[in-house]
C-alpha atoms as a PDB file:
ATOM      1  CA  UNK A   1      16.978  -5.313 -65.383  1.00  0.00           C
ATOM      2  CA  UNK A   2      15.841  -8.451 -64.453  1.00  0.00           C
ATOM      3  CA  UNK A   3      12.552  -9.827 -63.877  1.00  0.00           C
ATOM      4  CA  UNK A   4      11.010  -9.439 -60.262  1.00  0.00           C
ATOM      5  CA  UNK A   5       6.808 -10.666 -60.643  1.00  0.00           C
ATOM      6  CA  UNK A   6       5.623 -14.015 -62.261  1.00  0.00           C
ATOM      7  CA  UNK A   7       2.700 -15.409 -62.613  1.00  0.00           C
ATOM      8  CA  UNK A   8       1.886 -17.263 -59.308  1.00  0.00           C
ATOM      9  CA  UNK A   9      -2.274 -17.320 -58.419  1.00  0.00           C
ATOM     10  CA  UNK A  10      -3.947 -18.139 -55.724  1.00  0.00           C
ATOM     11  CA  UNK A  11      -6.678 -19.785 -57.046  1.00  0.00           C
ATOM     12  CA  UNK A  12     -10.233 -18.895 -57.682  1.00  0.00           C
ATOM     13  CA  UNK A  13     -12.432 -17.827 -54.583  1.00  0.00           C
ATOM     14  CA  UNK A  14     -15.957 -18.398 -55.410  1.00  0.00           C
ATOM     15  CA  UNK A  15     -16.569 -15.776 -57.835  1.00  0.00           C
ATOM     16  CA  UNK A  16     -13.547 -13.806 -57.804  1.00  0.00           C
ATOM     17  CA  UNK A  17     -11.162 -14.813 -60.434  1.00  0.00           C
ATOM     18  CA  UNK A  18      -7.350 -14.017 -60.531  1.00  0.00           C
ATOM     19  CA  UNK A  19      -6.420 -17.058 -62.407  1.00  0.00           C
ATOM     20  CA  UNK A  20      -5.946 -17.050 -66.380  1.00  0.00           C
ATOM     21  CA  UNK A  21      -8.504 -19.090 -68.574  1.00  0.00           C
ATOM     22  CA  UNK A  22      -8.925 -20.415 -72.290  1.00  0.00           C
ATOM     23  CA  UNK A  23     -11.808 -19.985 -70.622  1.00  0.00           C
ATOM     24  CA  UNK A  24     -11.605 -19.845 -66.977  1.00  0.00           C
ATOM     25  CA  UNK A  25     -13.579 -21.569 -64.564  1.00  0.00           C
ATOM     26  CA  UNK A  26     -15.868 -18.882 -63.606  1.00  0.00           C
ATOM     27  CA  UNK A  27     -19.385 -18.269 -64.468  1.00  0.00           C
ATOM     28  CA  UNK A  28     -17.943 -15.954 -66.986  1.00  0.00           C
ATOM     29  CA  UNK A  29     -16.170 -18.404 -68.504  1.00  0.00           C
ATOM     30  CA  UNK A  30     -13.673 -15.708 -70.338  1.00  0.00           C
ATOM     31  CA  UNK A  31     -11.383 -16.852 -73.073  1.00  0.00           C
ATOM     32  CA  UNK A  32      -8.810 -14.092 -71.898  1.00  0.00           C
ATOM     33  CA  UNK A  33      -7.094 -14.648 -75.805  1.00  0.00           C
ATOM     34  CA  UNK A  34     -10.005 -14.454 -77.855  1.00  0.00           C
ATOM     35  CA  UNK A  35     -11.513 -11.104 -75.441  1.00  0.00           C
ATOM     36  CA  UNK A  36      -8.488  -9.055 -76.391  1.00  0.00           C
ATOM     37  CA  UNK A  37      -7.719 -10.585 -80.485  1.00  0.00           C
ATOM     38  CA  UNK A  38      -6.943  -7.434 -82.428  1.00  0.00           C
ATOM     39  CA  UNK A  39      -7.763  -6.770 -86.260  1.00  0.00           C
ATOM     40  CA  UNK A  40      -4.278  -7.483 -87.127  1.00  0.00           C
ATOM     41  CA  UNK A  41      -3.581 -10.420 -85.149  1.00  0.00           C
ATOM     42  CA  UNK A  42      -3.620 -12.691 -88.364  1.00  0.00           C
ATOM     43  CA  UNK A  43      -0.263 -10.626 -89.886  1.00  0.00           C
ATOM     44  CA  UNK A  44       2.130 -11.391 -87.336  1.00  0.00           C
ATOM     45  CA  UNK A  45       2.406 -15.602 -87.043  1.00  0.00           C
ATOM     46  CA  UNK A  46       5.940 -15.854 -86.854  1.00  0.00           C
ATOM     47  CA  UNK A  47       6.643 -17.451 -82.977  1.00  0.00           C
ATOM     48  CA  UNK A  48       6.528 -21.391 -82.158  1.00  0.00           C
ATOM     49  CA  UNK A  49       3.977 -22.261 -79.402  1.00  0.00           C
ATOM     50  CA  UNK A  50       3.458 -25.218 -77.771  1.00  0.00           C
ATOM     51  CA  UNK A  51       1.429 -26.995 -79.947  1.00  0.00           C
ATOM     52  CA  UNK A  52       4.350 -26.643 -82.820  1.00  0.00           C
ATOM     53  CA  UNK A  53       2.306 -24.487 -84.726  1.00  0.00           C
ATOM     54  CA  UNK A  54       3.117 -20.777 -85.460  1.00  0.00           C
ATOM     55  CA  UNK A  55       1.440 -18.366 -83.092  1.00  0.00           C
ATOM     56  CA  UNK A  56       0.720 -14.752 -83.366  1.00  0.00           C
ATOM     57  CA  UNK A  57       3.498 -12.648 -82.078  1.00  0.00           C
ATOM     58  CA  UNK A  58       1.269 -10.684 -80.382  1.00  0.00           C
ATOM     59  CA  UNK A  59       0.579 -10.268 -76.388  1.00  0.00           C
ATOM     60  CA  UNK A  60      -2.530 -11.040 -74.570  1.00  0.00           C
ATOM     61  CA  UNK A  61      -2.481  -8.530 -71.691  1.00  0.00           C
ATOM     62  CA  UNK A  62      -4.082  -8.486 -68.291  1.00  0.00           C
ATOM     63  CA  UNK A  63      -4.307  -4.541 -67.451  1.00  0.00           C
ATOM     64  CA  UNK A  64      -4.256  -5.664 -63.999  1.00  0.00           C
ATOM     65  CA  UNK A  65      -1.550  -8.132 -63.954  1.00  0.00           C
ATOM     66  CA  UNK A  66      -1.941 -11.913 -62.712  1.00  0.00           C
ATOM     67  CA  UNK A  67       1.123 -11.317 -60.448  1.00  0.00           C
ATOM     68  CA  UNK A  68      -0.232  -8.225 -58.849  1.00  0.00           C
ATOM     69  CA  UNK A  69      -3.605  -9.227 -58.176  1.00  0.00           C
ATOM     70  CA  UNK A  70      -2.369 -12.416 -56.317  1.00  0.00           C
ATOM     71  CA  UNK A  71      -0.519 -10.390 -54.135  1.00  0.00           C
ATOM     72  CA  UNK A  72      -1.520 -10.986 -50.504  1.00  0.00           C
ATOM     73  CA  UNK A  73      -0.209  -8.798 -47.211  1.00  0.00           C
ATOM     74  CA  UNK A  74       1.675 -10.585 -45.029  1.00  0.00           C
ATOM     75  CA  UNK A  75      -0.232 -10.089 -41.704  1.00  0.00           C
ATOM     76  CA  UNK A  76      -2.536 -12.600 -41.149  1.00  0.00           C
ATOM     77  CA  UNK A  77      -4.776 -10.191 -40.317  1.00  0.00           C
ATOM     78  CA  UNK A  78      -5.065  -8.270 -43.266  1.00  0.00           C
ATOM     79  CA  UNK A  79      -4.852 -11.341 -45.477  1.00  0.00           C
ATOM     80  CA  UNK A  80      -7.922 -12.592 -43.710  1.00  0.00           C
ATOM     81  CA  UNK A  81     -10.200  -9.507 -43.819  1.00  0.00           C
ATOM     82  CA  UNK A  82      -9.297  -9.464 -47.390  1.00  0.00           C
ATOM     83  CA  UNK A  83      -9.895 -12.721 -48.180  1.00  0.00           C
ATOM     84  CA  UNK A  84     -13.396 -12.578 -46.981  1.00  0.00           C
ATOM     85  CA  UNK A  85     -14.282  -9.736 -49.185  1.00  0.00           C
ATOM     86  CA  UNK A  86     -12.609 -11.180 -51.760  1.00  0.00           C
ATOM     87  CA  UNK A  87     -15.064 -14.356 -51.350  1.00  0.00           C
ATOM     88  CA  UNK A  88     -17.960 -11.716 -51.987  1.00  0.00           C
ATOM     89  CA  UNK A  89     -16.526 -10.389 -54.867  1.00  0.00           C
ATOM     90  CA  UNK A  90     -17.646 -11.115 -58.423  1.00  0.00           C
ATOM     91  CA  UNK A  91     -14.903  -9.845 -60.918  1.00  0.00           C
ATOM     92  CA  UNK A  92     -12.872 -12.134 -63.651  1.00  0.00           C
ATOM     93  CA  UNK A  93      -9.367 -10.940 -64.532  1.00  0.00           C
ATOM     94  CA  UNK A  94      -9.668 -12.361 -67.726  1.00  0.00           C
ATOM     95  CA  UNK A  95     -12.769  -9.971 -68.972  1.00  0.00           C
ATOM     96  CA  UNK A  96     -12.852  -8.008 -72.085  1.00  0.00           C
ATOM     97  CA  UNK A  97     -12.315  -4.473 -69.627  1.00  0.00           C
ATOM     98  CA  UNK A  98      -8.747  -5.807 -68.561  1.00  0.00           C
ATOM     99  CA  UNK A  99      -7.374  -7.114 -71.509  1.00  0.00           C
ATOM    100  CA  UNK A 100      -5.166  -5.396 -73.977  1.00  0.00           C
ATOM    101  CA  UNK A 101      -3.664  -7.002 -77.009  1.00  0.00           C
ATOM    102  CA  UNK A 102       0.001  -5.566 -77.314  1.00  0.00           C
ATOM    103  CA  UNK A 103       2.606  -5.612 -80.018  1.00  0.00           C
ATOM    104  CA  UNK A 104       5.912  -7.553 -78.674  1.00  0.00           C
ATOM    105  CA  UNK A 105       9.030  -5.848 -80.283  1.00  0.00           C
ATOM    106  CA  UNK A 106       9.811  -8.627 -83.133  1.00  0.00           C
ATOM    107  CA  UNK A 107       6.840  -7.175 -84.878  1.00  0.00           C
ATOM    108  CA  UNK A 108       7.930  -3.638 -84.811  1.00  0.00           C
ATOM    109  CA  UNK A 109      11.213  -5.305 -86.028  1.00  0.00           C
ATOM    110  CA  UNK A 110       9.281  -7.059 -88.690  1.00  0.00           C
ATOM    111  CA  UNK A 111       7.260  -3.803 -89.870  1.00  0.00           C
ATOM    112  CA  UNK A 112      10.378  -1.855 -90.190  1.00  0.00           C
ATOM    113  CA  UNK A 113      12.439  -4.106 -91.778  1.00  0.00           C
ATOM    114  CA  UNK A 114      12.209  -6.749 -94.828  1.00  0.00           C
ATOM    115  CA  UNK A 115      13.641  -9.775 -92.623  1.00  0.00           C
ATOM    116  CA  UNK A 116      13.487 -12.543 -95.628  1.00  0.00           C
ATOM    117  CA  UNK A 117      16.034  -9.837 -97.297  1.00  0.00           C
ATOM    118  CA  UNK A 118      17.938  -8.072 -95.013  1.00  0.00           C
ATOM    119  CA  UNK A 119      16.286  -5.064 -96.028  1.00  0.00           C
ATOM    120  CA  UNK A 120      16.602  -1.992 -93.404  1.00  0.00           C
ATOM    121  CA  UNK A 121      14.055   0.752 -94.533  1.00  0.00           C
ATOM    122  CA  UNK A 122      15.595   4.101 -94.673  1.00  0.00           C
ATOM    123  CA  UNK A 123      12.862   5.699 -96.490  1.00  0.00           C
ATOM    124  CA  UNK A 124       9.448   6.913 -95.237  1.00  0.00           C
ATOM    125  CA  UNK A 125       7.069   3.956 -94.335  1.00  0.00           C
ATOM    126  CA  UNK A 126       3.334   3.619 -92.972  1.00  0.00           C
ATOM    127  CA  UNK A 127       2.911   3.387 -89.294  1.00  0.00           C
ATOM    128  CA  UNK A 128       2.614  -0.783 -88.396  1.00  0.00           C
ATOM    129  CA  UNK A 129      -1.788  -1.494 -87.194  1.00  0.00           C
ATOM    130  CA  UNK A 130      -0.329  -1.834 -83.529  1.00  0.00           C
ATOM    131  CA  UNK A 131       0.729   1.866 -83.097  1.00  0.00           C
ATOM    132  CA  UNK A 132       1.200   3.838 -79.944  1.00  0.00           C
ATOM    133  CA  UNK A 133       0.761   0.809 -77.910  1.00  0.00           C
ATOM    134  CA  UNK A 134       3.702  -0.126 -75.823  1.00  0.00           C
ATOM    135  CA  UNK A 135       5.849  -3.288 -76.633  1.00  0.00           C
ATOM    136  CA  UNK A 136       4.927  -6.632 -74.237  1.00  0.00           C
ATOM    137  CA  UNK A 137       8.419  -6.927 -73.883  1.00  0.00           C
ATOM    138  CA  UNK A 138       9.640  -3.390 -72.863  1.00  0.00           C
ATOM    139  CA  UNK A 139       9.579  -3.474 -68.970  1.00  0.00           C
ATOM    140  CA  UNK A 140       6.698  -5.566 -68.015  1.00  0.00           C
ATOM    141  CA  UNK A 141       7.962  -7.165 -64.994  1.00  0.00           C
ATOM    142  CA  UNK A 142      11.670  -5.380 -64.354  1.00  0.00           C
ATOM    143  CA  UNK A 143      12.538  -3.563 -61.308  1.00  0.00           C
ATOM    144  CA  UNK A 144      10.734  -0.224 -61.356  1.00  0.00           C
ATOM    145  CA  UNK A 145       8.776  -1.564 -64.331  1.00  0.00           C
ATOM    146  CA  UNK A 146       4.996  -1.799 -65.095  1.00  0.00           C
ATOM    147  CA  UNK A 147       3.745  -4.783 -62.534  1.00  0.00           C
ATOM    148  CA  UNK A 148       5.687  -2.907 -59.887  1.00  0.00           C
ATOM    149  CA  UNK A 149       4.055   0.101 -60.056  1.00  0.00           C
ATOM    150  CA  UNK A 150       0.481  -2.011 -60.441  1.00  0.00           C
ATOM    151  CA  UNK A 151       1.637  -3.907 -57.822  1.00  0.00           C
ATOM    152  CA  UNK A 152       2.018  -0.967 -55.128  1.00  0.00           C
ATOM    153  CA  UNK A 153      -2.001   0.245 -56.118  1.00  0.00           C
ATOM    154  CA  UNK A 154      -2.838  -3.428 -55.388  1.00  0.00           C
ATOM    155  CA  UNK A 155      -0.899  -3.015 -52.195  1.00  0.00           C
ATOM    156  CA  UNK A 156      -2.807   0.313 -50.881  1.00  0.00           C
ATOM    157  CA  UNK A 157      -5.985  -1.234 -52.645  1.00  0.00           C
ATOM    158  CA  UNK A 158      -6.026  -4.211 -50.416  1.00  0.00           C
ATOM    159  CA  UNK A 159      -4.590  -2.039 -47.504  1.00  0.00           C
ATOM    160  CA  UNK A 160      -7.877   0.476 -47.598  1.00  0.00           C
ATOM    161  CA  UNK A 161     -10.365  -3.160 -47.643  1.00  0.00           C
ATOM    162  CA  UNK A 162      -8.336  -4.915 -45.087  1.00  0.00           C
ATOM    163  CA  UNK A 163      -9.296  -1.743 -42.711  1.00  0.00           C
ATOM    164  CA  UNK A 164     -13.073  -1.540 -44.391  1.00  0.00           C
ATOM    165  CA  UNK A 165     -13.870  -5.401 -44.804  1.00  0.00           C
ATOM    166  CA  UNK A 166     -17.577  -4.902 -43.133  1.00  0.00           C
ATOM    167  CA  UNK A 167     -18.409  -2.056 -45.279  1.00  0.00           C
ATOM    168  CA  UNK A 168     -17.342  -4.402 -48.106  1.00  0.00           C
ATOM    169  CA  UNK A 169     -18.627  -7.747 -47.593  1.00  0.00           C
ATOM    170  CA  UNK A 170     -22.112  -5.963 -47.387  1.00  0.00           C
ATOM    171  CA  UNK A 171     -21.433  -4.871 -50.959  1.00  0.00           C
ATOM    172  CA  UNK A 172     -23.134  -6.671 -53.197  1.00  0.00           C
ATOM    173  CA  UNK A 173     -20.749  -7.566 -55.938  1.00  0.00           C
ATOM    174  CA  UNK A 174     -17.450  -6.967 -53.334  1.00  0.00           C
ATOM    175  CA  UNK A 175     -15.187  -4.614 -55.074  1.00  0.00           C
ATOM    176  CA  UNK A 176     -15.784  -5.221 -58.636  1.00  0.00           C
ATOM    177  CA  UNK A 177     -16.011  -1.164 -58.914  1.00  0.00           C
ATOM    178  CA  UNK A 178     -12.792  -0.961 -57.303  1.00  0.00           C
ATOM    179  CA  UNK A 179     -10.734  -3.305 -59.497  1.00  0.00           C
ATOM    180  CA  UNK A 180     -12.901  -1.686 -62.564  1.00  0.00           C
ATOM    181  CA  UNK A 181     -11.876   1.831 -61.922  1.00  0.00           C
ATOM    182  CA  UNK A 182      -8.112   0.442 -61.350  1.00  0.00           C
ATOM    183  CA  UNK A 183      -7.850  -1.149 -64.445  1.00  0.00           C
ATOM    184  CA  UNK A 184      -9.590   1.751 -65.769  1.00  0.00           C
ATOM    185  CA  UNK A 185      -6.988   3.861 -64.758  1.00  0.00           C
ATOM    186  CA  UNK A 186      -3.879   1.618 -66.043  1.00  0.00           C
ATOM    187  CA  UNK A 187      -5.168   1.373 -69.536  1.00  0.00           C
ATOM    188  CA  UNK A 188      -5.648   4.793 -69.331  1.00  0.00           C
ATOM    189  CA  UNK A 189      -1.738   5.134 -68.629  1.00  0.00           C
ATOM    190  CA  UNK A 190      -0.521   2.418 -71.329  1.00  0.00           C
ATOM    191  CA  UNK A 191      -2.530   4.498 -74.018  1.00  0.00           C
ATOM    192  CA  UNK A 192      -0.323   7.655 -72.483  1.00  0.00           C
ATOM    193  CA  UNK A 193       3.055   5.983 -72.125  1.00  0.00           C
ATOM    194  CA  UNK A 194       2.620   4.543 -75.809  1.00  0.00           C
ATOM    195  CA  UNK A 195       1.810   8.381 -77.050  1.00  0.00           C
ATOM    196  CA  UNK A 196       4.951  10.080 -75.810  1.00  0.00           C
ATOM    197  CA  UNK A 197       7.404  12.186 -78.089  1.00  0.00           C
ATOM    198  CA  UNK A 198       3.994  11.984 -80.484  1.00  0.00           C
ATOM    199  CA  UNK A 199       3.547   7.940 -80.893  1.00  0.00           C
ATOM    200  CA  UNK A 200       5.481   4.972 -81.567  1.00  0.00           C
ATOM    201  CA  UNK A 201       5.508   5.867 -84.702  1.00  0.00           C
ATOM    202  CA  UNK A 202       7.699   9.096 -84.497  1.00  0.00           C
ATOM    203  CA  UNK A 203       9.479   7.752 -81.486  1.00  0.00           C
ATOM    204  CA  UNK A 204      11.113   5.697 -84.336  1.00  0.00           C
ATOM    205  CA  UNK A 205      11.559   8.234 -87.017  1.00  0.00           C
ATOM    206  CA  UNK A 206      12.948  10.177 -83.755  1.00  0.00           C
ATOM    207  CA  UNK A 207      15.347   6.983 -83.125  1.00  0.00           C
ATOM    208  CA  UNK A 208      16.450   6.674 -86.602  1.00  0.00           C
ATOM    209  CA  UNK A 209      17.503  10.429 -86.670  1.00  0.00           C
ATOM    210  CA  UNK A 210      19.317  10.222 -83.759  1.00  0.00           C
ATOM    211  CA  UNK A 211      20.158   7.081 -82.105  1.00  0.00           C
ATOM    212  CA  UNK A 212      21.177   8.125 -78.597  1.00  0.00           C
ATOM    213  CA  UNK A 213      17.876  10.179 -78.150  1.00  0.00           C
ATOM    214  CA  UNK A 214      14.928   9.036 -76.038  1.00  0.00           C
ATOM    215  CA  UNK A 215      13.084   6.945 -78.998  1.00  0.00           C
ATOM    216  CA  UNK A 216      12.230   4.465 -76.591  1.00  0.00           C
ATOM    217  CA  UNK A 217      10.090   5.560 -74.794  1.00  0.00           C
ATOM    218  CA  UNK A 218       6.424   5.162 -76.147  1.00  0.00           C
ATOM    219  CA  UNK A 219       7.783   1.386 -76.556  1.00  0.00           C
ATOM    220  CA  UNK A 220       8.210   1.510 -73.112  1.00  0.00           C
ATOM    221  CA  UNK A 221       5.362  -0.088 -70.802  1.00  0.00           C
ATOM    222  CA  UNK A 222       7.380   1.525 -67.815  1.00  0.00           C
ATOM    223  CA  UNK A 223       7.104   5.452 -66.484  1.00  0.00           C
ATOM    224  CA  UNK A 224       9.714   7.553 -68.113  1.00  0.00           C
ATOM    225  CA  UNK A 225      12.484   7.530 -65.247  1.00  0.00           C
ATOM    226  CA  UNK A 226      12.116   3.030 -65.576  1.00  0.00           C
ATOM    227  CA  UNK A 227      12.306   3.148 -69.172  1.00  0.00           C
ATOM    228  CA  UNK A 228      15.320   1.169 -70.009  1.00  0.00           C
ATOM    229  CA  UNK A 229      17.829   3.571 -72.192  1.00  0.00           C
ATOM    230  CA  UNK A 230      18.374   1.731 -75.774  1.00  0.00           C
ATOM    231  CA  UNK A 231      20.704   2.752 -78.715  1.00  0.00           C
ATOM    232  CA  UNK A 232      18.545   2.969 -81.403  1.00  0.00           C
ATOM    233  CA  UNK A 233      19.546   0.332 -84.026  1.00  0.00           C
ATOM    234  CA  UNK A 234      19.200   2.159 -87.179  1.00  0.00           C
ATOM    235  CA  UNK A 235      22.977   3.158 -88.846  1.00  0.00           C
ATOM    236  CA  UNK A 236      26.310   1.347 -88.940  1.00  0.00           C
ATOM    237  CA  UNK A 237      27.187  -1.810 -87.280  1.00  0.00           C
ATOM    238  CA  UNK A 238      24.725  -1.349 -84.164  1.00  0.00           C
ATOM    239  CA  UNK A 239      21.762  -1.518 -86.587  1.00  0.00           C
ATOM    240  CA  UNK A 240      23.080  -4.303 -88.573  1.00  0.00           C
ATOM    241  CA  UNK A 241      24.253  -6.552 -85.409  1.00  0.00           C
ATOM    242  CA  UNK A 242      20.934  -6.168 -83.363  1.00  0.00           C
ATOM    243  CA  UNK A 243      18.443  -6.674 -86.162  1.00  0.00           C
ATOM    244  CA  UNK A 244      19.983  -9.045 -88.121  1.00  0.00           C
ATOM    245  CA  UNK A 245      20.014 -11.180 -84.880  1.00  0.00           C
ATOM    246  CA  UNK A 246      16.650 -10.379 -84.422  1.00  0.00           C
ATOM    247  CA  UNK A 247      15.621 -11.294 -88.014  1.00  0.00           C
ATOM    248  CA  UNK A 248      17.823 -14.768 -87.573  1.00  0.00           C
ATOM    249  CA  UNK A 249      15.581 -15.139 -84.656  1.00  0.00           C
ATOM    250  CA  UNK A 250      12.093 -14.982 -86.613  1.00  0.00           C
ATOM    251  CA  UNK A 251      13.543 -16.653 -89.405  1.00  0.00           C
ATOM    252  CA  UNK A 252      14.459 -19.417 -87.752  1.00  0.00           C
ATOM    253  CA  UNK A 253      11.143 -19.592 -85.720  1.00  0.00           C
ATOM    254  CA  UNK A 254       9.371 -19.672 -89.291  1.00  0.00           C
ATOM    255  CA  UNK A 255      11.219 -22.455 -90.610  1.00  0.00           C
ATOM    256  CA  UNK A 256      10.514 -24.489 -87.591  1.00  0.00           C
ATOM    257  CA  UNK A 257       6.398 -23.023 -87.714  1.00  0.00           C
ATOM    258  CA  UNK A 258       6.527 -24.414 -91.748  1.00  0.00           C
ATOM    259  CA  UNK A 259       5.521 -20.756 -92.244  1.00  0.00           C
ATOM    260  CA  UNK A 260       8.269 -20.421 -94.997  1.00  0.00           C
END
């Protein structure tokens, strides 16, 4: 599926902050990286960044998404009631609340696998640090996916202030509860999605026991009827094609990182 949301803000109003920061520009002054940095972050340098340095392979993620929350309505009307509660509001998308450091699926490769060797593990193994936590890269922004469905509660969200903007404006921090108890409510569902059929963990035992099974879903970061359908990769030529282009792909990104 292809994607549908990027990452387009609007800007900062006062102190209501949509925008991403290493920090960010508002009193907060949130380093949205170093408020979601998990325990294992250090294991998994494998992908080039910007600098030409390895990076960790891991995802900083905004619980409420960038894309969503600089949604606006198109009537002028509504995008002008909002606006002015929004320039009442004190809430920073990049706080520690509505982050959520996620595995992408090169590491789940990389736990499961020996890449340097082209070693598949068909034995029992320990479950990788990241467990039951969806991959970054498993329907994040597709059609049906995870910012669409955060995307239609920012929708009704802004719908039920347009029609209420007195009653917030004399708020005194806006609608900071309201985006708290939303983001509340979509980490809640990650931690869900990433426990189905039992974990990641047995979704992948599940996979390697029977390839055209639903494996995939814990990885997913989409509801279950969104979750793209994969072929597991674990016997015969499917296994050895997918990974081993995988593996080429970290390889390749260590040699240039001088991580080898």
């Amino acid at each position: 599926m292809a994607d549908k949301d990027k990452h387009d803000p609007i800007g900062q109003i006062k102190d209501f902050c949509p925008v991403p920061g290493t920090p960010c520009k508002c009193p907060e002054a949130n380093n949205y990286q170093d408020n979601c940095e998990p325990s294992w972050a250090s294991g998994w340098r494998f992908a080039m960044g910007t600098t030409g340095k390895s990076e960790g392979g891991w995802q900083a993620h905004h619980v409420l998404s960038i894309s969503c929350v600089n949604w606006l309505p198109d009537e002028t009307e509504k995008r002008e009631a909002l606006q002015r509660v929004l320039e009442v509001t004190v809430w920073c998308i990049n706080n520690k609340d509505n982050m959520l450091a996620m595995p992408m699926f090169g590491m789940t490769i990389m736990h499961y696998t020996d890449v340097m060797n082209d070693r598949y593990y068909i034995v029992d193994f320990p479950s990788p640090p990241f467990r039951n936590i969806p991959q970054h890269d498993f329907e994040h922004n597709t059609t049906g996916g995870y910012c669409t469905e955060v995307k239609d509660d920012i929708a009704a969200l802004w719908g039920q202030i347009a029609k209420a903007a007195k009653k917030h404006i004399k708020s005194k921090s806006g609608i900071q509860g309201r985006l708290n108890t939303l983001s509340d409510k979509w980490q809640g569902i990650l931690e869900t999605r990433g426990m189905r059929l039992g974990g990641t963990h047995k979704g992948w035992k599940k996979g390697m026991a029977s390839p055209e099974s639903n494996w995939y879903l814990p990885f997913s970061m989409a509801s279950d009827a969104h979750a793209d359908t994969r072929y597991f990769p674990a016997t015969g030529e499917s296994w050895v094609d997918i990974v081993n282009e995988k593996m080429d792909d970290i390889r390749t990104a260590m040699g240039f990182a001088g991580t080898l």
